[in-house]
N, C-alpha and C. Protein backbone atom coordinates (compact mmCIF):
# COMPACT_ATOMS: atom_id res chain seq x y z
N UNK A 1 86.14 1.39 22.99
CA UNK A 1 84.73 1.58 23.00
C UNK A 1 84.09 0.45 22.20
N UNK A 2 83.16 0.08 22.79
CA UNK A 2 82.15 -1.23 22.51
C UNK A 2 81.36 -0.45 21.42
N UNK A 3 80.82 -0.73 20.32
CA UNK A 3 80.08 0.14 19.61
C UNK A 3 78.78 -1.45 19.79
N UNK A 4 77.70 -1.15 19.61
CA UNK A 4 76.44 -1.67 19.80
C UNK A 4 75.70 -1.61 18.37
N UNK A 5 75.60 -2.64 17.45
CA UNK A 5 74.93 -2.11 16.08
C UNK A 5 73.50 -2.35 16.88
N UNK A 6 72.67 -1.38 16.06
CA UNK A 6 71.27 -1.27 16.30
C UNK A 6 70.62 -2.03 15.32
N UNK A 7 69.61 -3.32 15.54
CA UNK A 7 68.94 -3.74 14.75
C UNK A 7 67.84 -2.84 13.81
N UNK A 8 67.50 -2.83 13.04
CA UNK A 8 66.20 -2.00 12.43
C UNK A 8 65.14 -2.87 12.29
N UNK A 9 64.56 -1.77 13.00
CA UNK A 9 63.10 -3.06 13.83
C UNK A 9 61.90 -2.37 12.26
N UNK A 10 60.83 -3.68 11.90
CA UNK A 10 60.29 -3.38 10.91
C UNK A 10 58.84 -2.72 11.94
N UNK A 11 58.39 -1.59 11.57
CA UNK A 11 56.91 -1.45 12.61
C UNK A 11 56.50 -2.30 11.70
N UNK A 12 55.38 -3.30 12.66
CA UNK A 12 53.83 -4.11 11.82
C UNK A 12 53.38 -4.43 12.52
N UNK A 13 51.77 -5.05 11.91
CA UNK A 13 50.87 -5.67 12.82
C UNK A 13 51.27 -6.85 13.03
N UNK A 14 51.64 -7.56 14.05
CA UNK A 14 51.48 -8.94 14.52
C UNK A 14 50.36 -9.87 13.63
N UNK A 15 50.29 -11.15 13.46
CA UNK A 15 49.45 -11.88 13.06
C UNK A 15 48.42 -12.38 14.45
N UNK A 16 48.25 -12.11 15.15
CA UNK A 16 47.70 -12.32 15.79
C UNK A 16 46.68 -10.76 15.79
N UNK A 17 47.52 -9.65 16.02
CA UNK A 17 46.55 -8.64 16.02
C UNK A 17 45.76 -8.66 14.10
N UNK A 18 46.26 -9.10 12.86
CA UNK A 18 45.85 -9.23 12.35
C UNK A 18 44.73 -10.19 11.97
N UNK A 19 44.91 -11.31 12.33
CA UNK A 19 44.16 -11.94 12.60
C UNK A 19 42.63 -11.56 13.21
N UNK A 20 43.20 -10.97 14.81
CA UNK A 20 41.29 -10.56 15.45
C UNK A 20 41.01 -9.40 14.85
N UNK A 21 41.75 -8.56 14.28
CA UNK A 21 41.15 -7.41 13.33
C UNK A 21 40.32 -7.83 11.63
N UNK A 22 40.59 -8.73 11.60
CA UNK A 22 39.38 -10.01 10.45
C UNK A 22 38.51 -10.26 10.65
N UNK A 23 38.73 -11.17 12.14
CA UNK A 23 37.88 -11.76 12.91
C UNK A 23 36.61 -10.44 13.01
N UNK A 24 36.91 -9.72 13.77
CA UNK A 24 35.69 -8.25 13.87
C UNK A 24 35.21 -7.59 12.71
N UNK A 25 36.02 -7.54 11.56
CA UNK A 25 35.17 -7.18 10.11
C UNK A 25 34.56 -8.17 9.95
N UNK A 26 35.16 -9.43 9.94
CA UNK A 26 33.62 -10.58 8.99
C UNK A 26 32.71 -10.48 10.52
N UNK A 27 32.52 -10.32 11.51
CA UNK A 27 31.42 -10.66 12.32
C UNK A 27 30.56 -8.98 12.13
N UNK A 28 30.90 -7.70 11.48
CA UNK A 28 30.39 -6.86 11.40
C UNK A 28 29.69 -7.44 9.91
N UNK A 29 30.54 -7.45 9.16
CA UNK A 29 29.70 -8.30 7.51
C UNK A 29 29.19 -8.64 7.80
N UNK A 30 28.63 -9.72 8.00
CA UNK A 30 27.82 -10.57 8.38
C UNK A 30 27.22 -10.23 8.87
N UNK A 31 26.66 -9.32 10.09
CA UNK A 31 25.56 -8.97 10.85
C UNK A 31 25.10 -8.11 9.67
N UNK A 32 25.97 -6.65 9.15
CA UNK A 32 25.23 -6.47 7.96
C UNK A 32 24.15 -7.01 6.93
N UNK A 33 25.09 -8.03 6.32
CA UNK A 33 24.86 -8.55 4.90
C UNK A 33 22.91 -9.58 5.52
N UNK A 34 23.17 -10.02 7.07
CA UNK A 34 22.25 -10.46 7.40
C UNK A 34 21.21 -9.41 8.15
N UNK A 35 20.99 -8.24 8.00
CA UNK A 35 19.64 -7.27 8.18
C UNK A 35 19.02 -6.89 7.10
N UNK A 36 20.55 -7.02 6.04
CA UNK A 36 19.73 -6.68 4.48
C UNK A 36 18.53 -6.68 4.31
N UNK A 37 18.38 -8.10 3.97
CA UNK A 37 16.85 -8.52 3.28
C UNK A 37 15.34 -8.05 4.33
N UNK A 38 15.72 -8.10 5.72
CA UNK A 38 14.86 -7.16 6.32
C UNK A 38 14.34 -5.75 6.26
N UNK A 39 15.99 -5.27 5.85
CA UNK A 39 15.57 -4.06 5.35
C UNK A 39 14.85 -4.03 4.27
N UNK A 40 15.16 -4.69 3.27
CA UNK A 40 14.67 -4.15 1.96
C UNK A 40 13.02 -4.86 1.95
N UNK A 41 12.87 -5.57 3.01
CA UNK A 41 10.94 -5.93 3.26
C UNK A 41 10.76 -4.81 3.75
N UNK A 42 11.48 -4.05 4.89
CA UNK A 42 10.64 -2.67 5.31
C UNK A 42 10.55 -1.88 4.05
N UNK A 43 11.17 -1.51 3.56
CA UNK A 43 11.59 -0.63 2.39
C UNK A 43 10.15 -0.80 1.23
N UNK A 44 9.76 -2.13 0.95
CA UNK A 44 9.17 -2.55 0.54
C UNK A 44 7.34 -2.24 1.10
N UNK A 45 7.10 -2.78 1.92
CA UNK A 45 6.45 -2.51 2.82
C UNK A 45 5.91 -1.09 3.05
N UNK A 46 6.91 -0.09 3.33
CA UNK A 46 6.41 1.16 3.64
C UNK A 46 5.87 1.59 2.11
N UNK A 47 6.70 1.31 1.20
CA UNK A 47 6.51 1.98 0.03
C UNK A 47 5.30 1.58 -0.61
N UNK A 48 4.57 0.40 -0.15
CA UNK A 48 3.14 -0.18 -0.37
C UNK A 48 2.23 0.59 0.07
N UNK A 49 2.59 0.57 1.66
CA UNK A 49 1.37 1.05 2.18
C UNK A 49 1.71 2.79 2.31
N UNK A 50 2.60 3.71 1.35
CA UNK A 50 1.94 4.57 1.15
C UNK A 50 1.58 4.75 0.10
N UNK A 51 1.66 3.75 -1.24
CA UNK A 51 0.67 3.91 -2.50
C UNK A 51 -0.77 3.99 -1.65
N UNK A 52 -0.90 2.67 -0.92
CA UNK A 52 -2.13 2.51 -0.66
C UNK A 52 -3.08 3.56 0.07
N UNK A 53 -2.59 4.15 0.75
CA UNK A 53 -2.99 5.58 0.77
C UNK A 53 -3.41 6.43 0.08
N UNK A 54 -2.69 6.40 -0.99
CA UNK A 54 -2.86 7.01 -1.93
C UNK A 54 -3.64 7.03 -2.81
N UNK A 55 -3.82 5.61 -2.53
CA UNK A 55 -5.13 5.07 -3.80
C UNK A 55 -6.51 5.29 -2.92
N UNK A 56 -6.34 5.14 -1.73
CA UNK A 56 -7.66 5.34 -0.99
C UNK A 56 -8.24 6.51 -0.78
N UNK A 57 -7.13 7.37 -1.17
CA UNK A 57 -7.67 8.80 -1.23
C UNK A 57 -8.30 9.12 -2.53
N UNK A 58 -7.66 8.62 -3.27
CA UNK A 58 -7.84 8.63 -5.14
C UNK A 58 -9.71 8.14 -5.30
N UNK A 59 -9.72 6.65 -4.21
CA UNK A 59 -10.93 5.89 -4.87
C UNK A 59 -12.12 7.03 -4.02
N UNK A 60 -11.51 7.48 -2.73
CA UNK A 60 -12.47 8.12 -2.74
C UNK A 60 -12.87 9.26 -3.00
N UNK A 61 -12.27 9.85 -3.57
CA UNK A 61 -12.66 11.14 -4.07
C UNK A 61 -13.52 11.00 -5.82
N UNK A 62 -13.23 9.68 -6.21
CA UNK A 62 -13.55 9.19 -7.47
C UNK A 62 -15.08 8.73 -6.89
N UNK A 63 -15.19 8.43 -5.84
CA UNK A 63 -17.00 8.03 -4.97
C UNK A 63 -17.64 8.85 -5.06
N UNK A 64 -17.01 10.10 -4.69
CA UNK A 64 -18.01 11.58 -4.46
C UNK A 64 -18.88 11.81 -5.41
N UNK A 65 -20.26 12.16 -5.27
CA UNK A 65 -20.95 12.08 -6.41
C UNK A 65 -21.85 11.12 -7.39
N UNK A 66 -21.60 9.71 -6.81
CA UNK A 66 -22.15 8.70 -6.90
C UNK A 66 -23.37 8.53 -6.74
N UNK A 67 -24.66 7.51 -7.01
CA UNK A 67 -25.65 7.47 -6.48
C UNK A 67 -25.04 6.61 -5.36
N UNK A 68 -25.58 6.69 -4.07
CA UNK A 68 -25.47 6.16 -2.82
C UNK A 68 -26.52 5.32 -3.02
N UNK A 69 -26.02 4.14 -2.83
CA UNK A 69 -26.81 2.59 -3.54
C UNK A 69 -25.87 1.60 -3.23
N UNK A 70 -26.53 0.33 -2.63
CA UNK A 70 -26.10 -0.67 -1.90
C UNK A 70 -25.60 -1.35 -2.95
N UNK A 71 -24.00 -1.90 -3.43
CA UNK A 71 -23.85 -2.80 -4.62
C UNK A 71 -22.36 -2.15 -4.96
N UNK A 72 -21.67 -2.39 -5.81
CA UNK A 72 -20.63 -2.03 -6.20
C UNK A 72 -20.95 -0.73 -7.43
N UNK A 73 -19.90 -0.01 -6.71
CA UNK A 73 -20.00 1.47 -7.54
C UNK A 73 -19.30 1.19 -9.04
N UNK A 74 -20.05 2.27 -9.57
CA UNK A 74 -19.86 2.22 -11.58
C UNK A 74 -18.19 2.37 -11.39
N UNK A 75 -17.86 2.93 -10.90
CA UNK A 75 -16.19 3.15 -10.69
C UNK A 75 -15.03 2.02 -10.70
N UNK A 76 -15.77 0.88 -9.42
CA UNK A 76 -15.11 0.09 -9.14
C UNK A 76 -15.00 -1.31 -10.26
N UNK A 77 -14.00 -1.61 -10.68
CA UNK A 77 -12.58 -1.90 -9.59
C UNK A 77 -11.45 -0.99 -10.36
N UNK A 78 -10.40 -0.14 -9.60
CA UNK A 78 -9.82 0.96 -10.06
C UNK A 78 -8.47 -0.11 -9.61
N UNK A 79 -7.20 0.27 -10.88
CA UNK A 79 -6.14 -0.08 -10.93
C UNK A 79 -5.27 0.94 -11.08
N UNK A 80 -4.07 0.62 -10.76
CA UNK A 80 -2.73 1.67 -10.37
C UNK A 80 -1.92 0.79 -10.23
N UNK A 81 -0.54 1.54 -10.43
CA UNK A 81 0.69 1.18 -10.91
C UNK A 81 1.38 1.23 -9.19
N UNK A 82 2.55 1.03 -9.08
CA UNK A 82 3.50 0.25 -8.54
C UNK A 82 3.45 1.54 -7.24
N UNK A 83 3.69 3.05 -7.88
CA UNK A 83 3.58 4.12 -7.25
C UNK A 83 2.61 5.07 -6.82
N UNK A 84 1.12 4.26 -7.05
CA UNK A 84 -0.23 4.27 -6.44
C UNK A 84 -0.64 5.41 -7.31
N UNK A 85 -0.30 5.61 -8.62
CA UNK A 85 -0.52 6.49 -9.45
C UNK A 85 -2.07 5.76 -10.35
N UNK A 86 -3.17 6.27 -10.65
CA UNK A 86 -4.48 5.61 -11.01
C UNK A 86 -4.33 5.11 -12.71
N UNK A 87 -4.81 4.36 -12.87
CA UNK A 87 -4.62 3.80 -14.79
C UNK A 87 -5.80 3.50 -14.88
N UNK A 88 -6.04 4.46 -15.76
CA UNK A 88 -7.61 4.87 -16.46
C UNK A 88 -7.99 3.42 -17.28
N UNK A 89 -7.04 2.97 -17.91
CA UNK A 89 -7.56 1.49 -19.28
C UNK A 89 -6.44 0.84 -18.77
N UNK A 90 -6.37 -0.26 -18.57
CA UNK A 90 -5.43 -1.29 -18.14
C UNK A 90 -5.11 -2.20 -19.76
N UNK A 91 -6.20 -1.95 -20.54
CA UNK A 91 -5.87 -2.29 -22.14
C UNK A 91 -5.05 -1.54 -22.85
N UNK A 92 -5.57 -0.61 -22.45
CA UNK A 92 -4.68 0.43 -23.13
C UNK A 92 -2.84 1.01 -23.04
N UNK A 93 -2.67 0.00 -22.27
CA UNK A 93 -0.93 -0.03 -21.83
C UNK A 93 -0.21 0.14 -23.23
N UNK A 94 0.66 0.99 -23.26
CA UNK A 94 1.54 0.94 -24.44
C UNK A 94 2.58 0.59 -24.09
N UNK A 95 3.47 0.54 -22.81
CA UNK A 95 4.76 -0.16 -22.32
C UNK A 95 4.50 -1.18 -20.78
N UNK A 96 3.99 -1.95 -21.15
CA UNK A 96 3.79 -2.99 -20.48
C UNK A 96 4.59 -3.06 -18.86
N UNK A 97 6.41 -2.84 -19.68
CA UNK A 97 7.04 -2.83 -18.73
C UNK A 97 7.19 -1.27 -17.75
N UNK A 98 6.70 -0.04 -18.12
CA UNK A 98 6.79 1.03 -17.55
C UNK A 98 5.88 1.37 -16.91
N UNK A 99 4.14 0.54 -17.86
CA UNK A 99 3.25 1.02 -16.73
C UNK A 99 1.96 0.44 -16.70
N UNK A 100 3.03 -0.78 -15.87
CA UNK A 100 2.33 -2.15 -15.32
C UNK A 100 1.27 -1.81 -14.22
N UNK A 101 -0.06 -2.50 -14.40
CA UNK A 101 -0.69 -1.83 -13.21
C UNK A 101 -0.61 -3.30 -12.20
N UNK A 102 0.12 -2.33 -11.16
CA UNK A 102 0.24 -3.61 -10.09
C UNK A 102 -0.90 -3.63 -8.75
N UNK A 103 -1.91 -2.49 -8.39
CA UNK A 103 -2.52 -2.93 -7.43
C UNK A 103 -3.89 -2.76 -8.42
N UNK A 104 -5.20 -3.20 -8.05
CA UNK A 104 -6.57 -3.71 -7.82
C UNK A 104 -7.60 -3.35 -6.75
N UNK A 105 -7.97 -2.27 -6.81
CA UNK A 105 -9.16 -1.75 -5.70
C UNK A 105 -10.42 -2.15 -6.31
N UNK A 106 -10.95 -2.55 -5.03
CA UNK A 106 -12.20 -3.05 -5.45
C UNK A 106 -13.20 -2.45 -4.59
N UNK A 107 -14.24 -1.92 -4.85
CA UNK A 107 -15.28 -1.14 -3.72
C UNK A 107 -16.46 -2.04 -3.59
N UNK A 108 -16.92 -1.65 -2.58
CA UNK A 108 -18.60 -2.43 -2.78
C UNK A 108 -19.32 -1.43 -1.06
N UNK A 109 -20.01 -1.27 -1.49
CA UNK A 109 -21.62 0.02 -0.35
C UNK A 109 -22.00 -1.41 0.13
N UNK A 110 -22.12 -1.37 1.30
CA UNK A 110 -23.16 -1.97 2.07
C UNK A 110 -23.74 -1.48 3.45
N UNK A 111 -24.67 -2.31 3.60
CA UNK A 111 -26.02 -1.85 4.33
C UNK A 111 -25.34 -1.65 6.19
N UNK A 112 -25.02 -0.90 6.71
CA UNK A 112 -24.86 -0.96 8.08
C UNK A 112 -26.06 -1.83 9.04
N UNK A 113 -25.66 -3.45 9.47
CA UNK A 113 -26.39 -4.23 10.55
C UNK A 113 -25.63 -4.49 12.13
N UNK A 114 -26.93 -4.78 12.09
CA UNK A 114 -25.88 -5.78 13.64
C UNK A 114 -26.28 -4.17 14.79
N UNK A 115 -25.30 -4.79 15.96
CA UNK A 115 -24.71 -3.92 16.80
C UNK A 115 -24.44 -2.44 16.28
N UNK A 116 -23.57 -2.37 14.85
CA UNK A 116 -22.86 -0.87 14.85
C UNK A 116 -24.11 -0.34 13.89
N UNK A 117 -25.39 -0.67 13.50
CA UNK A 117 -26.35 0.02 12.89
C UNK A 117 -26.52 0.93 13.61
N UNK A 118 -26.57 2.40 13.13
CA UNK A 118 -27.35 4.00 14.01
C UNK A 118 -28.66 4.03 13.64
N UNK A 119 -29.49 4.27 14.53
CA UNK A 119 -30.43 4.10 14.64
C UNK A 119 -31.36 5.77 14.03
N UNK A 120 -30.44 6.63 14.03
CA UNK A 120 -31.26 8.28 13.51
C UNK A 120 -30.51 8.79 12.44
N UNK A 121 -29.46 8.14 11.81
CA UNK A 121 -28.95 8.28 10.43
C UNK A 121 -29.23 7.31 9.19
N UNK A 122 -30.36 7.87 8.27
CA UNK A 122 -31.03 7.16 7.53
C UNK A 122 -29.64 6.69 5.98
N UNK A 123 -29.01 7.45 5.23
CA UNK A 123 -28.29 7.64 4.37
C UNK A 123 -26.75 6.78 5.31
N UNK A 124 -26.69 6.71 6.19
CA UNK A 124 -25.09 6.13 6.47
C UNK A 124 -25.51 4.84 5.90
N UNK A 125 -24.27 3.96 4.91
CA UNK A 125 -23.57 3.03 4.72
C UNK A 125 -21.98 2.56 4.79
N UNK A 126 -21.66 1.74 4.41
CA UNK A 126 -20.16 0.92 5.18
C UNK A 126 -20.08 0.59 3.34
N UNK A 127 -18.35 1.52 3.33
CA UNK A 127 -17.56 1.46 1.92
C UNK A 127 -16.76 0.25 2.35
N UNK A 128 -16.84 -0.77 1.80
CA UNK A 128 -15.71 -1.45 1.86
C UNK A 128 -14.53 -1.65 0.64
N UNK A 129 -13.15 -1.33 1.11
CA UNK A 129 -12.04 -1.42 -0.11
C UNK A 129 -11.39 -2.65 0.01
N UNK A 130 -11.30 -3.71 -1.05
CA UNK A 130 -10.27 -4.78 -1.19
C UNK A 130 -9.27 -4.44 -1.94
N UNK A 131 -7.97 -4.36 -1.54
CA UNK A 131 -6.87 -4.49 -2.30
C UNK A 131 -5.97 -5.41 -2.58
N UNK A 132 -6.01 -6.00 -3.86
CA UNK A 132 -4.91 -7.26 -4.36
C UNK A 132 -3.77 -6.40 -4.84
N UNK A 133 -2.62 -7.33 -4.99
CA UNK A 133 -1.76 -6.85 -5.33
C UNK A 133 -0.89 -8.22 -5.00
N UNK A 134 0.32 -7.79 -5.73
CA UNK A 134 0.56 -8.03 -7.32
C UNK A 134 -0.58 -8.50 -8.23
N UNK A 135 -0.58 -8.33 -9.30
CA UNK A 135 -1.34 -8.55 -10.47
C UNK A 135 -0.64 -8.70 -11.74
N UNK A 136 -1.39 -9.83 -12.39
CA UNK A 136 -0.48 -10.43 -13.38
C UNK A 136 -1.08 -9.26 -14.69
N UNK A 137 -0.83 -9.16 -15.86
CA UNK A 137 -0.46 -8.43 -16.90
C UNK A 137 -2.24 -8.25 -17.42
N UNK A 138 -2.93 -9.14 -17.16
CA UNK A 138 -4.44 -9.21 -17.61
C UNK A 138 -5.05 -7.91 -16.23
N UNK A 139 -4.81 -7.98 -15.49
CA UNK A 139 -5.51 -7.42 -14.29
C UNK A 139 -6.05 -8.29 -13.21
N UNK A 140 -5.95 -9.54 -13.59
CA UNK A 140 -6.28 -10.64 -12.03
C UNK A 140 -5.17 -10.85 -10.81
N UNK A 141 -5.91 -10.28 -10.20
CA UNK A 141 -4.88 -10.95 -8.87
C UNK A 141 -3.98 -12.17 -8.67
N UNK A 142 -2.88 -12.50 -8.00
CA UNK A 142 -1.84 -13.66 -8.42
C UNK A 142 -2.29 -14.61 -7.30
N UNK A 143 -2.86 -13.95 -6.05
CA UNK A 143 -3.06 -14.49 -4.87
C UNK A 143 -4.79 -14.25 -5.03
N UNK A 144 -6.03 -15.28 -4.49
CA UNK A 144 -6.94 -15.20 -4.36
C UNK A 144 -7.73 -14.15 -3.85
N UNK A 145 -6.87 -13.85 -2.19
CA UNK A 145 -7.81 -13.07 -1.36
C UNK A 145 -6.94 -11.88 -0.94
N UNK A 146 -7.88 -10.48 -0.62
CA UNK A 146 -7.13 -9.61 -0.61
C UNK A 146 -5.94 -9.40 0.13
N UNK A 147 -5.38 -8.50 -0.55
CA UNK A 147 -3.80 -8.15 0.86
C UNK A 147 -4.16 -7.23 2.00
N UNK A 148 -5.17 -6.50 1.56
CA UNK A 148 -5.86 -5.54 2.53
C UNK A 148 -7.21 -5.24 2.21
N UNK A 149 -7.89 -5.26 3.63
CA UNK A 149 -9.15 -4.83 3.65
C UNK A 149 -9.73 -3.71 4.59
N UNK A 150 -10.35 -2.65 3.96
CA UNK A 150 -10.73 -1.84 4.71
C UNK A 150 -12.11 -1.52 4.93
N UNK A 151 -12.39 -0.65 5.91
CA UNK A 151 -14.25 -0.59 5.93
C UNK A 151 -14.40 1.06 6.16
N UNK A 152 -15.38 1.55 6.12
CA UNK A 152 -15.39 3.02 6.31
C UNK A 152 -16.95 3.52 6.12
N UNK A 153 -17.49 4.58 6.55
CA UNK A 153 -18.56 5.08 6.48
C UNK A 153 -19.04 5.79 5.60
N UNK A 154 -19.93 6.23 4.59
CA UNK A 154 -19.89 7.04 4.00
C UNK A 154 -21.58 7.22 3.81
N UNK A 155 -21.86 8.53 4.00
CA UNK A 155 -23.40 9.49 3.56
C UNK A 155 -23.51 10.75 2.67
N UNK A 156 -24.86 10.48 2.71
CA UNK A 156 -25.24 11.74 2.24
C UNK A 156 -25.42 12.62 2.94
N UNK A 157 -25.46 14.24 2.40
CA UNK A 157 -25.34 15.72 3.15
C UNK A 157 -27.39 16.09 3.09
N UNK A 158 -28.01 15.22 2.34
CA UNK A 158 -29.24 15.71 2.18
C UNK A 158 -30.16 14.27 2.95
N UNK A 159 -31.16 14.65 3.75
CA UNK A 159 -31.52 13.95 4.62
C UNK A 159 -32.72 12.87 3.44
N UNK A 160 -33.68 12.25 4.29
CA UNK A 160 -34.88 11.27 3.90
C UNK A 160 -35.55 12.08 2.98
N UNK A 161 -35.67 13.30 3.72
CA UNK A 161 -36.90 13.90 3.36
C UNK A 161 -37.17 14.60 1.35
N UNK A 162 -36.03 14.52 1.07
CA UNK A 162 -35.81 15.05 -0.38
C UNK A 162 -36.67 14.41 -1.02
N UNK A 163 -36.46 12.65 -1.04
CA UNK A 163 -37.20 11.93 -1.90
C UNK A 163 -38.52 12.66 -1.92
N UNK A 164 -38.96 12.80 -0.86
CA UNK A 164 -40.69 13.42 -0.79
C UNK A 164 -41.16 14.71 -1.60
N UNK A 165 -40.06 15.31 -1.28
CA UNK A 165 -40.28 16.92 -2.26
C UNK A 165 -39.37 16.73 -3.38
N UNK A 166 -38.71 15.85 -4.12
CA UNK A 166 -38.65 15.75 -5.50
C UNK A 166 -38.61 14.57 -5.32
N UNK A 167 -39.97 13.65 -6.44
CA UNK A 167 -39.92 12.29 -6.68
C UNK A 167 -39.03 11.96 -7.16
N UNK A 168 -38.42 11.03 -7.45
CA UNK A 168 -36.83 10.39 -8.00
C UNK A 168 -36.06 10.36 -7.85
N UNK A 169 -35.87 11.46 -6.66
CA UNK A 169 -34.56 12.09 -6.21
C UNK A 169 -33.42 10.78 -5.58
N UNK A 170 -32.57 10.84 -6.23
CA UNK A 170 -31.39 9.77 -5.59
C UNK A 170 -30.41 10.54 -5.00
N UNK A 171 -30.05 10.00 -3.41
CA UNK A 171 -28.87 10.96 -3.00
C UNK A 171 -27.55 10.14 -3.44
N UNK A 172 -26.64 10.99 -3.61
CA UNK A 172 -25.56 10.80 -4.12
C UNK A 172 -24.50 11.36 -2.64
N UNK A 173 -23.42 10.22 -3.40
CA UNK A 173 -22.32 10.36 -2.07
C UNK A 173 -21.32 11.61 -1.99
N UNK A 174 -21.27 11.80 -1.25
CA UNK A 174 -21.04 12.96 -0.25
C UNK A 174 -20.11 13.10 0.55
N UNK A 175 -18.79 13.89 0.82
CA UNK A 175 -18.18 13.67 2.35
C UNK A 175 -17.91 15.18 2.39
């Protein structure tokens, strides 16, 4: 009898299958490592514009009550921090680094002209909001002109006729 020794075969990956199994992780890395920084602008991005929301709800509810008067309101310009949270004294910072005010609202009432003037609503005017952002440690904007601009309507609930039956009467803003 012929006896047959049996080699002992090692199981492994081939270098070749090792090889294109590299090849397909770095081309997955890489597509990764390159959406990153996109992501983290969306990330960025969303998380702006829902401070900013936030603050627009803030400035206007801080309007209500105003005299309704063409010019920039006693209020404006209102600052907030990173998380659209409002900062009453921007002097008054005690940790500079915790609660930096990074955006800048700025309001200003003006007169509805042109085309979109209504012609039987005496009290409607046009709120306009500028928002800068970033802001350096004083409260000035880093960039000149705003990052966002918005426009919006805002009146009074008491018509023309008040002034007449109480002299002095100023209407105040209203929604």
């Amino acid at each position: 009898m012929i006896l047959i020794e049996k080699k002992t075969r090692c199981i492994a990956f081939s270098l070749v299958e090792v090889t294109f199994s590299m090849a397909v992780a770095a081309v997955a890395m890489i597509s990764i490592i390159g959406m990153l920084p996109h992501a983290m602008e969306m990330s960025r991005d969303s998380a702006d514009r829902t401070a900013i929301g936030t603050m627009m709800e803030d400035a206007h509810d801080r309007m209500e009550g105003l005299p309704l008067s063409v010019g920039q309101p006693s209020v404006s310009p209102l600052f907030y921090d990173q998380q659209g949270r409002y900062i009453d004294d921007i002097e008054d910072i005690k940790n500079p680094l915790l609660e930096r005010a990074f955006f800048r609202l700025e309001l200003e009432i003006s007169e509805i002209e042109g085309a979109n003037a209504p012609k039987n609503i005496s009290d409607l005017k046009a709120v306009g909001m500028q928002i800068y952002w970033p802001l350096r440690d004083d409260g000035t904007a880093i960039e000149a002109a705003p990052r966002v601009r918005i426009s919006y309507y805002i009146n009074a609930l008491t018509g023309p006729d008040w002034e007449l039956i109480e002299p002095g009467f100023q209407p105040k803003i209203e929604f």
